[in-house]
PDB file of N, CA and C in Angstrom:
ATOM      1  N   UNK A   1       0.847  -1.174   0.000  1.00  0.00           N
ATOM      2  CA  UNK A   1       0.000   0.000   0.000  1.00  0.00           C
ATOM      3  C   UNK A   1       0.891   1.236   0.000  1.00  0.00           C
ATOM      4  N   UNK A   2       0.582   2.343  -0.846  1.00  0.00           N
ATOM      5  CA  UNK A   2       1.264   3.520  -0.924  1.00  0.00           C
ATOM      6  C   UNK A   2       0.529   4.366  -0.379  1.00  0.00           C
ATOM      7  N   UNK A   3       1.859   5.128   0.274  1.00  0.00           N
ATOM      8  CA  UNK A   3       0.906   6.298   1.195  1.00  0.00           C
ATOM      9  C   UNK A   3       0.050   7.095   0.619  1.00  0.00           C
ATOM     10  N   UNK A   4      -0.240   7.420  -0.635  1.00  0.00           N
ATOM     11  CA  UNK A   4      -1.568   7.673  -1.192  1.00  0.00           C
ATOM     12  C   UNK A   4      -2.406   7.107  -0.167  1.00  0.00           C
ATOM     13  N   UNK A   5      -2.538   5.581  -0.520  1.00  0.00           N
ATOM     14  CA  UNK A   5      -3.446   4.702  -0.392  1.00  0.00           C
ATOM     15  C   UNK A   5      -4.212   4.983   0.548  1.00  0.00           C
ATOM     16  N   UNK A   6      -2.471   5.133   1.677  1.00  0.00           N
ATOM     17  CA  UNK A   6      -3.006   4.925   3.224  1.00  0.00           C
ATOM     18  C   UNK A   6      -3.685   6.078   3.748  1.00  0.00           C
ATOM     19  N   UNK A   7      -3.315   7.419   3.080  1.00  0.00           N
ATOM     20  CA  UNK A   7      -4.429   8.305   3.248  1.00  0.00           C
ATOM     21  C   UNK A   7      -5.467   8.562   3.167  1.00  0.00           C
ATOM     22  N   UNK A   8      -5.800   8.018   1.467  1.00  0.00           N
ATOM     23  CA  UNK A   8      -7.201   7.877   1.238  1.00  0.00           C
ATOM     24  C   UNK A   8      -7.916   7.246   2.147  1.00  0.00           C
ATOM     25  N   UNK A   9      -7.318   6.125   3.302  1.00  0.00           N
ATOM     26  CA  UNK A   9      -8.182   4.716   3.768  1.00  0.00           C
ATOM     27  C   UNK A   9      -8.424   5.720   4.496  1.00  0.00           C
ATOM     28  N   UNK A  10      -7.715   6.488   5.259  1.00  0.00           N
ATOM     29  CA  UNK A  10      -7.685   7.091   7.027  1.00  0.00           C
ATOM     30  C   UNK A  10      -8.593   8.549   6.375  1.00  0.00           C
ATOM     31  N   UNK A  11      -8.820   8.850   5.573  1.00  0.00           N
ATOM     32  CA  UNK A  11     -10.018  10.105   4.792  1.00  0.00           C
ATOM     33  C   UNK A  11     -11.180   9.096   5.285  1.00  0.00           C
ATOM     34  N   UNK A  12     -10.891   8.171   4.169  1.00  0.00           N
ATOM     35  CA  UNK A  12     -12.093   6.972   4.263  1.00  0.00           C
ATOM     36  C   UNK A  12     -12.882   7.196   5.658  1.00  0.00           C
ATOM     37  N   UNK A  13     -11.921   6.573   6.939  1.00  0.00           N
ATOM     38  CA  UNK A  13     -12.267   6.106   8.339  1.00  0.00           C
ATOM     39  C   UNK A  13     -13.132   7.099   8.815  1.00  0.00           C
ATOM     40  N   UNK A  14     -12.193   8.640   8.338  1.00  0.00           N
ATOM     41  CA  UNK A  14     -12.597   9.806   9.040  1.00  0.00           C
ATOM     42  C   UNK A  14     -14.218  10.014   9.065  1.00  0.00           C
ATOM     43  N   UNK A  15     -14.297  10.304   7.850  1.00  0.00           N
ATOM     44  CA  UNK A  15     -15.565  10.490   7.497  1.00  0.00           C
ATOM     45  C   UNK A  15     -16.773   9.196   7.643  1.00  0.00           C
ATOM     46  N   UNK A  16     -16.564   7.974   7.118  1.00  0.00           N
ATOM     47  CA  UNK A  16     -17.226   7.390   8.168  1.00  0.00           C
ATOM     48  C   UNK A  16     -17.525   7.439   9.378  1.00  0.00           C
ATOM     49  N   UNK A  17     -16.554   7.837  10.524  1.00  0.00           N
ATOM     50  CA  UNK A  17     -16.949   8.267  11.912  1.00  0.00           C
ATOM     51  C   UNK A  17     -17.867   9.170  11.898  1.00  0.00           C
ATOM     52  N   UNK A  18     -17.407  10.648  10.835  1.00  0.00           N
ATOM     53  CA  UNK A  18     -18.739  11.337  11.124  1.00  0.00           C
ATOM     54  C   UNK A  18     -19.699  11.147  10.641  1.00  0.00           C
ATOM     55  N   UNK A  19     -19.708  10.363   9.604  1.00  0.00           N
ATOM     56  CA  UNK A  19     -21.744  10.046   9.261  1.00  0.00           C
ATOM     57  C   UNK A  19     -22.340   9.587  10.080  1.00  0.00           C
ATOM     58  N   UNK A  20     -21.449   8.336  10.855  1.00  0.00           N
ATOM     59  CA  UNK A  20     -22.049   7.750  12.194  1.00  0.00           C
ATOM     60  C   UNK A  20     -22.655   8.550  13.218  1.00  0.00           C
ATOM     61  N   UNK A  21     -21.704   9.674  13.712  1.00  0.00           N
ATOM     62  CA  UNK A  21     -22.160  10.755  14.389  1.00  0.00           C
ATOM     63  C   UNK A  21     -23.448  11.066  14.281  1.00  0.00           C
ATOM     64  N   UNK A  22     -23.342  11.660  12.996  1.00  0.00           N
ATOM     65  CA  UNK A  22     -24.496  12.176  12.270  1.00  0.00           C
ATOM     66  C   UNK A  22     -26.141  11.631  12.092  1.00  0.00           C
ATOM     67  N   UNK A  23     -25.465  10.349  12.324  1.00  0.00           N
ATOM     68  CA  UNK A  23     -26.774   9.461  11.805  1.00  0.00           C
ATOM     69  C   UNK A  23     -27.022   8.862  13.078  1.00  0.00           C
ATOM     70  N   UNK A  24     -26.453   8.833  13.869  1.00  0.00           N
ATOM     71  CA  UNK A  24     -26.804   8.874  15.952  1.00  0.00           C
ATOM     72  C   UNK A  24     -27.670   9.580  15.877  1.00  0.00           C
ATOM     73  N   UNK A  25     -27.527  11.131  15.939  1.00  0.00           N
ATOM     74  CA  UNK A  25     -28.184  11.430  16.646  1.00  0.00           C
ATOM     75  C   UNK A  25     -29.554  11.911  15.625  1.00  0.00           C
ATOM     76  N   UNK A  26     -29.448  11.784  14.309  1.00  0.00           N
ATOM     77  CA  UNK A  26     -30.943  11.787  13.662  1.00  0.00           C
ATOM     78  C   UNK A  26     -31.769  10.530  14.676  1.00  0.00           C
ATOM     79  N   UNK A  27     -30.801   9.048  14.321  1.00  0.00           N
ATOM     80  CA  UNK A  27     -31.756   8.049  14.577  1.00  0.00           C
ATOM     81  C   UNK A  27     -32.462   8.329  16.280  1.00  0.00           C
ATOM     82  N   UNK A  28     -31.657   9.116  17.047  1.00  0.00           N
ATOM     83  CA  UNK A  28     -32.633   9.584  18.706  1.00  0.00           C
ATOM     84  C   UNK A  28     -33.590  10.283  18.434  1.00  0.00           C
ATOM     85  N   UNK A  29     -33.266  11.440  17.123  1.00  0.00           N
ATOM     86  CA  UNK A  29     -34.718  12.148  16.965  1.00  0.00           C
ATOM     87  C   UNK A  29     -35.720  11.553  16.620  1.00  0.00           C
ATOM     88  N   UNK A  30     -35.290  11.261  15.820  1.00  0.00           N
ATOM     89  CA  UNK A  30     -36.284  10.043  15.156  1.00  0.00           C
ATOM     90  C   UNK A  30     -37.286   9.232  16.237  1.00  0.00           C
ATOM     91  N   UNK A  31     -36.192   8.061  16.874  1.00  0.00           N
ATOM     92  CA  UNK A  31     -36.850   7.240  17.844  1.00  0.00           C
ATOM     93  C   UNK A  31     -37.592   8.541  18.797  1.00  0.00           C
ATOM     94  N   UNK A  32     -37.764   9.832  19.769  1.00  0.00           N
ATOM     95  CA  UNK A  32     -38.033  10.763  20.498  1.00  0.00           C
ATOM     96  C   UNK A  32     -39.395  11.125  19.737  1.00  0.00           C
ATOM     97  N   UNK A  33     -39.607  11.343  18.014  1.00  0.00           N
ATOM     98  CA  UNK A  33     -40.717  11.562  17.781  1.00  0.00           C
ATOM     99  C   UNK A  33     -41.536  10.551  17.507  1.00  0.00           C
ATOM    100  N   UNK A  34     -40.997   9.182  16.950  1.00  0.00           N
ATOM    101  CA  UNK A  34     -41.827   8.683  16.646  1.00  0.00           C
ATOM    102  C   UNK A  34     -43.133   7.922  18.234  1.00  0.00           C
ATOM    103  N   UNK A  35     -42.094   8.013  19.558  1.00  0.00           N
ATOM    104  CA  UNK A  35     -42.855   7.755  20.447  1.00  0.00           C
ATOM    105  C   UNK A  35     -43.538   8.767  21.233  1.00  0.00           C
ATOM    106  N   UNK A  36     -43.485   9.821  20.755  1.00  0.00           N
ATOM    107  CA  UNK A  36     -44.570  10.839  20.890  1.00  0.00           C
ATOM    108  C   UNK A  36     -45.542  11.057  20.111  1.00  0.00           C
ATOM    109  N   UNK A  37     -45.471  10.690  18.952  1.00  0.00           N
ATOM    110  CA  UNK A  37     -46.364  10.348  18.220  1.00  0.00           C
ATOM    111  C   UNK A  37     -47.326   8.900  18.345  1.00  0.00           C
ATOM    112  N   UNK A  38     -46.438   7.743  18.991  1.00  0.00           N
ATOM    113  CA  UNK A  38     -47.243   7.050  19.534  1.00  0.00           C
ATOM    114  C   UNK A  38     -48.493   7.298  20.529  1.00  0.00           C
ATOM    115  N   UNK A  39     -47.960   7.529  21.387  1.00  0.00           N
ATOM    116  CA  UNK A  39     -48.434   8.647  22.581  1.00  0.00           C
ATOM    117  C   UNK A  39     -49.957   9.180  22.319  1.00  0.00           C
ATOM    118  N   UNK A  40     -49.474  10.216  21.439  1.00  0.00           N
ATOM    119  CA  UNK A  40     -50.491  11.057  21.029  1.00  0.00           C
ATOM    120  C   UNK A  40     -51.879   9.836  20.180  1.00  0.00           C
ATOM    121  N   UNK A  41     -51.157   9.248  19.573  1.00  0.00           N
ATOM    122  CA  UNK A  41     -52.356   8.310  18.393  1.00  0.00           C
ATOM    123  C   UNK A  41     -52.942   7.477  20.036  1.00  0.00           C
ATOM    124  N   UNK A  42     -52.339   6.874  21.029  1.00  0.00           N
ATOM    125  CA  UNK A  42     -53.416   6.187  21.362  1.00  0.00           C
ATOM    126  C   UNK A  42     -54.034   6.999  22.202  1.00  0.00           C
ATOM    127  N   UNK A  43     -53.569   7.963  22.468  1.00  0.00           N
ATOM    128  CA  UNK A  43     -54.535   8.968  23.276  1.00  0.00           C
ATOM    129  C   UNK A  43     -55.745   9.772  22.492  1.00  0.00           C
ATOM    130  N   UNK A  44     -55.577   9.487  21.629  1.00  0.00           N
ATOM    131  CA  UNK A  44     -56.981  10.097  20.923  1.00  0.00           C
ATOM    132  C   UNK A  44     -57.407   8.627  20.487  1.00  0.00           C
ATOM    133  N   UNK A  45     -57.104   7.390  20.147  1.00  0.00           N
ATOM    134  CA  UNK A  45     -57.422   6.051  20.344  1.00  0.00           C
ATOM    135  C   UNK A  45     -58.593   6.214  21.439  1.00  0.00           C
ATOM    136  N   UNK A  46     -58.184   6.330  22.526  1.00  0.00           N
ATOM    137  CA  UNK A  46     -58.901   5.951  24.168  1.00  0.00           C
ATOM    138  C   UNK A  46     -59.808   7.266  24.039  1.00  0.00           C
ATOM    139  N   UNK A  47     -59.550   8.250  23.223  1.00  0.00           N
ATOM    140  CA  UNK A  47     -60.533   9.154  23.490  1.00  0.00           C
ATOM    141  C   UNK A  47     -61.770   9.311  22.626  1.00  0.00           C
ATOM    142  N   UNK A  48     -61.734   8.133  21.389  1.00  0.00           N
ATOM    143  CA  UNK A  48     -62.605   8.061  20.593  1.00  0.00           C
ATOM    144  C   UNK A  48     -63.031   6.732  20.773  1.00  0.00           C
ATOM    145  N   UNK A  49     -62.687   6.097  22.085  1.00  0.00           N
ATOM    146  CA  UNK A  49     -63.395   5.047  21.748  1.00  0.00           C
ATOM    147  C   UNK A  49     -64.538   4.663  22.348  1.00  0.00           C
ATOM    148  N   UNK A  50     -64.991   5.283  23.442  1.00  0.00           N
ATOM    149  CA  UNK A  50     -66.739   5.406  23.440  1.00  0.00           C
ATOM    150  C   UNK A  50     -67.623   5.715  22.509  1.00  0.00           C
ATOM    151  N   UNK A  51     -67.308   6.806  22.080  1.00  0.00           N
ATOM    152  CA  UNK A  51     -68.407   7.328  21.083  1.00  0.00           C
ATOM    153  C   UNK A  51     -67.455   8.352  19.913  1.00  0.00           C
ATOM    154  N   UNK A  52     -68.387   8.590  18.897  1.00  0.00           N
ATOM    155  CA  UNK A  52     -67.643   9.523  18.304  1.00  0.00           C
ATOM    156  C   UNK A  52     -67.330  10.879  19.011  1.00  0.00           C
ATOM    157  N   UNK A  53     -66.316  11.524  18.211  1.00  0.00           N
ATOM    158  CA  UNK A  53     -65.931  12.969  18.525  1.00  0.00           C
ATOM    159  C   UNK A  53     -65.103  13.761  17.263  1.00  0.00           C
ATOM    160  N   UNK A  54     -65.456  14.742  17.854  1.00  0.00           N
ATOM    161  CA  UNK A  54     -64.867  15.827  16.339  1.00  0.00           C
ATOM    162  C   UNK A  54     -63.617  16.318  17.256  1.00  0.00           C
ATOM    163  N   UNK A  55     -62.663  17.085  16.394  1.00  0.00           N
ATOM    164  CA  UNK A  55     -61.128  17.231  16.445  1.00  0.00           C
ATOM    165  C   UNK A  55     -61.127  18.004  17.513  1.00  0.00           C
ATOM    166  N   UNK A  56     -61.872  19.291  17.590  1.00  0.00           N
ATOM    167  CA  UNK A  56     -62.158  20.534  18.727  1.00  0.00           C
ATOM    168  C   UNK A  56     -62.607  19.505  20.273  1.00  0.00           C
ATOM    169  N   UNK A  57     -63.402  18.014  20.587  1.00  0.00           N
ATOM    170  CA  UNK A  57     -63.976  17.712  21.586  1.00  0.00           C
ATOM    171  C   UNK A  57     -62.345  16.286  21.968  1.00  0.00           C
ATOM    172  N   UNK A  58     -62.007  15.858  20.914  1.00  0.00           N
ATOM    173  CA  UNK A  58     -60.805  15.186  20.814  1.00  0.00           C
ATOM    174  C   UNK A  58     -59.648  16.315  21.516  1.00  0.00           C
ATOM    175  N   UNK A  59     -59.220  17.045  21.046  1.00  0.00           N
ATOM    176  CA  UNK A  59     -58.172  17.704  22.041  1.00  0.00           C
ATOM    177  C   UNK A  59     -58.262  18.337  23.433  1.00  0.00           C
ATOM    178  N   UNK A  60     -59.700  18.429  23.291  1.00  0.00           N
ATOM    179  CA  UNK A  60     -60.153  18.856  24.930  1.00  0.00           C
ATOM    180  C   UNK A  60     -59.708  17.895  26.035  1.00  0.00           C
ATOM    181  N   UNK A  61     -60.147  16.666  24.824  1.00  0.00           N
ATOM    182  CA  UNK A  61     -59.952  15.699  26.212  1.00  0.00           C
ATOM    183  C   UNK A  61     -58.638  14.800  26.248  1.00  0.00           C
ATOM    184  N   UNK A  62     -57.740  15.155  25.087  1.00  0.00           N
ATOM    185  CA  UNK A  62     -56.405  15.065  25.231  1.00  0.00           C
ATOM    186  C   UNK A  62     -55.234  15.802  25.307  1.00  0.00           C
ATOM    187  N   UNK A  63     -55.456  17.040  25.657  1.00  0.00           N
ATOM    188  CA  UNK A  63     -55.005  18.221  25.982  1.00  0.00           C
ATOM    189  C   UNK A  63     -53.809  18.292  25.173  1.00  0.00           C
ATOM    190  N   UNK A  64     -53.908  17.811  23.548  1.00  0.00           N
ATOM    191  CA  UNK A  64     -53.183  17.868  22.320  1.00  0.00           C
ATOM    192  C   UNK A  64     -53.892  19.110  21.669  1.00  0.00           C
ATOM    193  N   UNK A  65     -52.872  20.027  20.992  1.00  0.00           N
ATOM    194  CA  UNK A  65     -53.389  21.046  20.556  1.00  0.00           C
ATOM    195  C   UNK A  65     -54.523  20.556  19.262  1.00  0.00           C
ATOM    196  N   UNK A  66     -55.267  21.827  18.949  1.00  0.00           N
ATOM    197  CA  UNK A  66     -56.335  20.809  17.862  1.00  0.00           C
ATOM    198  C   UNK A  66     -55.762  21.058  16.629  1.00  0.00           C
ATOM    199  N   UNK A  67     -54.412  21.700  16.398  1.00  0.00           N
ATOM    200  CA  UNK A  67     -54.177  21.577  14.607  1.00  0.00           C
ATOM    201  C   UNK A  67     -53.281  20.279  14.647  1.00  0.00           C
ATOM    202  N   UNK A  68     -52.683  19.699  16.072  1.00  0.00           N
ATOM    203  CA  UNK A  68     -52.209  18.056  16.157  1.00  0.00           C
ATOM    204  C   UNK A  68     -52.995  17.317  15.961  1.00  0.00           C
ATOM    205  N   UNK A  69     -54.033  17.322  16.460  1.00  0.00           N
ATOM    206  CA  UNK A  69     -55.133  16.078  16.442  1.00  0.00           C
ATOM    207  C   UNK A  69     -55.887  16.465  15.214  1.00  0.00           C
ATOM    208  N   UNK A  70     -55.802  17.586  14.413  1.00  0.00           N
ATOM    209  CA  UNK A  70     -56.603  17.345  13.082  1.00  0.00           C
ATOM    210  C   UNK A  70     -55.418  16.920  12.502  1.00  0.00           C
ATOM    211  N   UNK A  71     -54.251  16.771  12.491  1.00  0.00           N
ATOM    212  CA  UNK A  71     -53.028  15.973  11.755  1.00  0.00           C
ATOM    213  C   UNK A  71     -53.023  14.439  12.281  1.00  0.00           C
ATOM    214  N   UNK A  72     -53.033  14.512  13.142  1.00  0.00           N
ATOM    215  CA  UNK A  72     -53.095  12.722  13.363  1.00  0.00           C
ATOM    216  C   UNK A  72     -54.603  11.910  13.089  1.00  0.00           C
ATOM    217  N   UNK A  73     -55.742  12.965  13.530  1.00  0.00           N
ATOM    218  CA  UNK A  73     -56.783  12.107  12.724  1.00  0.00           C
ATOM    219  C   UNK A  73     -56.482  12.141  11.390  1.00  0.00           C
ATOM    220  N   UNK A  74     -56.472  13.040  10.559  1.00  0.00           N
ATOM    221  CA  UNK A  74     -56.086  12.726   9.130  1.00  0.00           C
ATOM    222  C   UNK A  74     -55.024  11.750   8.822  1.00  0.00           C
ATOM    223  N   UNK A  75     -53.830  11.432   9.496  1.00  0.00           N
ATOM    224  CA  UNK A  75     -53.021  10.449   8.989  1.00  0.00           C
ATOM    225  C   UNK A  75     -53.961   9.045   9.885  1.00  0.00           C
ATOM    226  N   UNK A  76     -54.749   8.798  10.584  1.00  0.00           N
ATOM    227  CA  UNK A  76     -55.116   7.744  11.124  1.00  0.00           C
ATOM    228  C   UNK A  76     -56.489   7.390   9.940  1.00  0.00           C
ATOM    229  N   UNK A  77     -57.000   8.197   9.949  1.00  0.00           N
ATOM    230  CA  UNK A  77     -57.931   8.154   9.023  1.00  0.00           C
ATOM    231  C   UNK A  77     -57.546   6.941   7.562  1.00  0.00           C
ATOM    232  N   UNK A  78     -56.441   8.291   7.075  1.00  0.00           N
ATOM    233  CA  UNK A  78     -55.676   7.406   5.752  1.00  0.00           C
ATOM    234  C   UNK A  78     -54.923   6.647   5.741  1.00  0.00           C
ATOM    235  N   UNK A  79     -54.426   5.646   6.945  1.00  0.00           N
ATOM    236  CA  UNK A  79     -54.194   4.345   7.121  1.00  0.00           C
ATOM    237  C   UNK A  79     -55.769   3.599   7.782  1.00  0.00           C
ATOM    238  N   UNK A  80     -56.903   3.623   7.849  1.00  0.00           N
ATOM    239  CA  UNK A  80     -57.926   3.390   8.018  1.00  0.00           C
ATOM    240  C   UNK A  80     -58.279   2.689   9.344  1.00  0.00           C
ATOM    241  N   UNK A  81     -57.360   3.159  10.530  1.00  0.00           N
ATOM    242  CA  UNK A  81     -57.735   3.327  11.790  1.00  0.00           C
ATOM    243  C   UNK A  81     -58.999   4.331  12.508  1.00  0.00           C
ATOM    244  N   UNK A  82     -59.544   5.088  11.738  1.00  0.00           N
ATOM    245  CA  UNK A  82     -60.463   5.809  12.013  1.00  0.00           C
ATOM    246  C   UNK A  82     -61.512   6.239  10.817  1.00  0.00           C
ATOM    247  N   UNK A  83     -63.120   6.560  11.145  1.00  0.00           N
ATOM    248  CA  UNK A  83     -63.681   6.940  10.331  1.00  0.00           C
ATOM    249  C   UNK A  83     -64.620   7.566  10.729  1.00  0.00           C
ATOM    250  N   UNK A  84     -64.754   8.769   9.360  1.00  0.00           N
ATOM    251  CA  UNK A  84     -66.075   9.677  10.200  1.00  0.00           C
ATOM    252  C   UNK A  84     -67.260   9.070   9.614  1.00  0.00           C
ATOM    253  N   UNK A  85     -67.676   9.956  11.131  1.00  0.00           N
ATOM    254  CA  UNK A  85     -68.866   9.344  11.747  1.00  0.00           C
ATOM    255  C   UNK A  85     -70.494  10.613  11.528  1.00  0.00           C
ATOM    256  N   UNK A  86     -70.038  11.165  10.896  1.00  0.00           N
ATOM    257  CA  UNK A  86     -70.794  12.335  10.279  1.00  0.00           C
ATOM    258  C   UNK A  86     -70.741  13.496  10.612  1.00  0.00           C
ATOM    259  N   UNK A  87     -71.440  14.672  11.350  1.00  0.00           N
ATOM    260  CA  UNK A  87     -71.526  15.818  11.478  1.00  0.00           C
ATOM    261  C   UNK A  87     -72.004  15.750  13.116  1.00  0.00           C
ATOM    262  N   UNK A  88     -71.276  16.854  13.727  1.00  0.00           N
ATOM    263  CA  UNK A  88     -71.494  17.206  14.967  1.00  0.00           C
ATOM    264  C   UNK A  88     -73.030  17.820  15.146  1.00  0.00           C
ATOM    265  N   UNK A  89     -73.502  18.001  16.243  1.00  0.00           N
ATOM    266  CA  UNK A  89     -74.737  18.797  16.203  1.00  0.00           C
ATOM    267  C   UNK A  89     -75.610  20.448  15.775  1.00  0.00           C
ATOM    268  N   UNK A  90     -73.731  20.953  15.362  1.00  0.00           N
ATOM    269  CA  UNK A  90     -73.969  21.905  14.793  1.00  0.00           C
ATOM    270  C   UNK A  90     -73.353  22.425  13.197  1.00  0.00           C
ATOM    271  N   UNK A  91     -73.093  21.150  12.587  1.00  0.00           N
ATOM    272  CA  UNK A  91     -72.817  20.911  11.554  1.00  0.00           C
ATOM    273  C   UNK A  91     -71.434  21.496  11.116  1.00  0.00           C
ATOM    274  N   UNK A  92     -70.563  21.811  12.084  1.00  0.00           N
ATOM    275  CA  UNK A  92     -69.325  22.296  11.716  1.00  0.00           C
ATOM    276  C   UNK A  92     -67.996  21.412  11.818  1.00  0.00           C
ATOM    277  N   UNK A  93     -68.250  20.213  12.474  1.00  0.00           N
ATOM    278  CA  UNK A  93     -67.030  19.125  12.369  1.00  0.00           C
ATOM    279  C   UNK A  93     -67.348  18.069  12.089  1.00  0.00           C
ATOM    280  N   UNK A  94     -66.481  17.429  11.742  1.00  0.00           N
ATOM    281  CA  UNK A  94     -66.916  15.734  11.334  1.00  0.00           C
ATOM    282  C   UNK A  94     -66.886  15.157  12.957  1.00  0.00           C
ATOM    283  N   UNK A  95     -67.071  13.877  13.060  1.00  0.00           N
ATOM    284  CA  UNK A  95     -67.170  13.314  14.291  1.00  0.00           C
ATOM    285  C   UNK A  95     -66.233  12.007  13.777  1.00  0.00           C
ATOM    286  N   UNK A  96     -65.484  11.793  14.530  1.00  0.00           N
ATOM    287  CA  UNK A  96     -64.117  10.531  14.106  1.00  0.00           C
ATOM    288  C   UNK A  96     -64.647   9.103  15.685  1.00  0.00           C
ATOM    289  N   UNK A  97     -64.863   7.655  14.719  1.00  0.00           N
ATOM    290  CA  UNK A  97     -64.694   7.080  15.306  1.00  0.00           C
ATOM    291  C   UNK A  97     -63.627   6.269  14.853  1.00  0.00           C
ATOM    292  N   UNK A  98     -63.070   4.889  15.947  1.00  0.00           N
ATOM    293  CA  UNK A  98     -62.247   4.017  15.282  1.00  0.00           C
ATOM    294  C   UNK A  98     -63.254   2.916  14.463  1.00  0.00           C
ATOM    295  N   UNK A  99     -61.950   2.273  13.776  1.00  0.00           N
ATOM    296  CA  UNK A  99     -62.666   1.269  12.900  1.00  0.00           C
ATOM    297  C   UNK A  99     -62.370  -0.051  13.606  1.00  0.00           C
ATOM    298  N   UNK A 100     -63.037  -0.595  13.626  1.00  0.00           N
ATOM    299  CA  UNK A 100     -63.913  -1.963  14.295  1.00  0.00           C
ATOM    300  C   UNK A 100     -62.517  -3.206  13.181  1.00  0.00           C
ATOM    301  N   UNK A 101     -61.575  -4.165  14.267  1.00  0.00           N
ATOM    302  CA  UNK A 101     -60.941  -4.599  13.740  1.00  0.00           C
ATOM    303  C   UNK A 101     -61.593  -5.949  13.739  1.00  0.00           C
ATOM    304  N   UNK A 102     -61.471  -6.852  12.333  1.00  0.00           N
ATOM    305  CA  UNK A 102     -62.461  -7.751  12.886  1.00  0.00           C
ATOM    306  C   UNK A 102     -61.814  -9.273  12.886  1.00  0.00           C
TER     307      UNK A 102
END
């Protein structure tokens, strides 16, 4: 091996170490949101599962802000964990229940 070589390898090493770095601490963010996001889905889970509820009566009672819980019903929705359930009593929200696994 010529010391070219051996430089290029030890460039090589270098920078591998730091992607590793790099890609640490994405993969904690990562793992940090995705279990807050757990979190949040079964807590509006347990909060829709008596009866229906619309996004505004859903964050009340999960003290998730309501432009979160109109984002996670919509992504729960379109993996088909949830479905509306029609119109509130004053015709301004949908009402979200879960879907019945069978």
């Amino acid at each position: 091996m010529t010391t070219t070589d051996k430089e290029k390898a030890r460039e090589r090493t270098r920078m591998l170490a730091e992607l590793r770095d790099q890609h640490r601490d994405s993969v904690k963010e990562a793992q940090i949101m995705l279990k807050e996001q757990q979190t949040a889905r079964k807590a509006i889970s347990r909060a829709i599962q008596g009866a229906p509820k619309s996004v505004p009566q859903i964050a009340e009672a999960t003290d998730i802000p309501p432009h979160d819980v109109l984002w996670y019903v919509a992504s729960m929705k379109k993996y088909g964990l949830v479905k509306e359930e029609g119109l509130d009593e004053d015709y301004e929200y949908y009402l979200y229940s879960l879907v019945k696994e069978e």
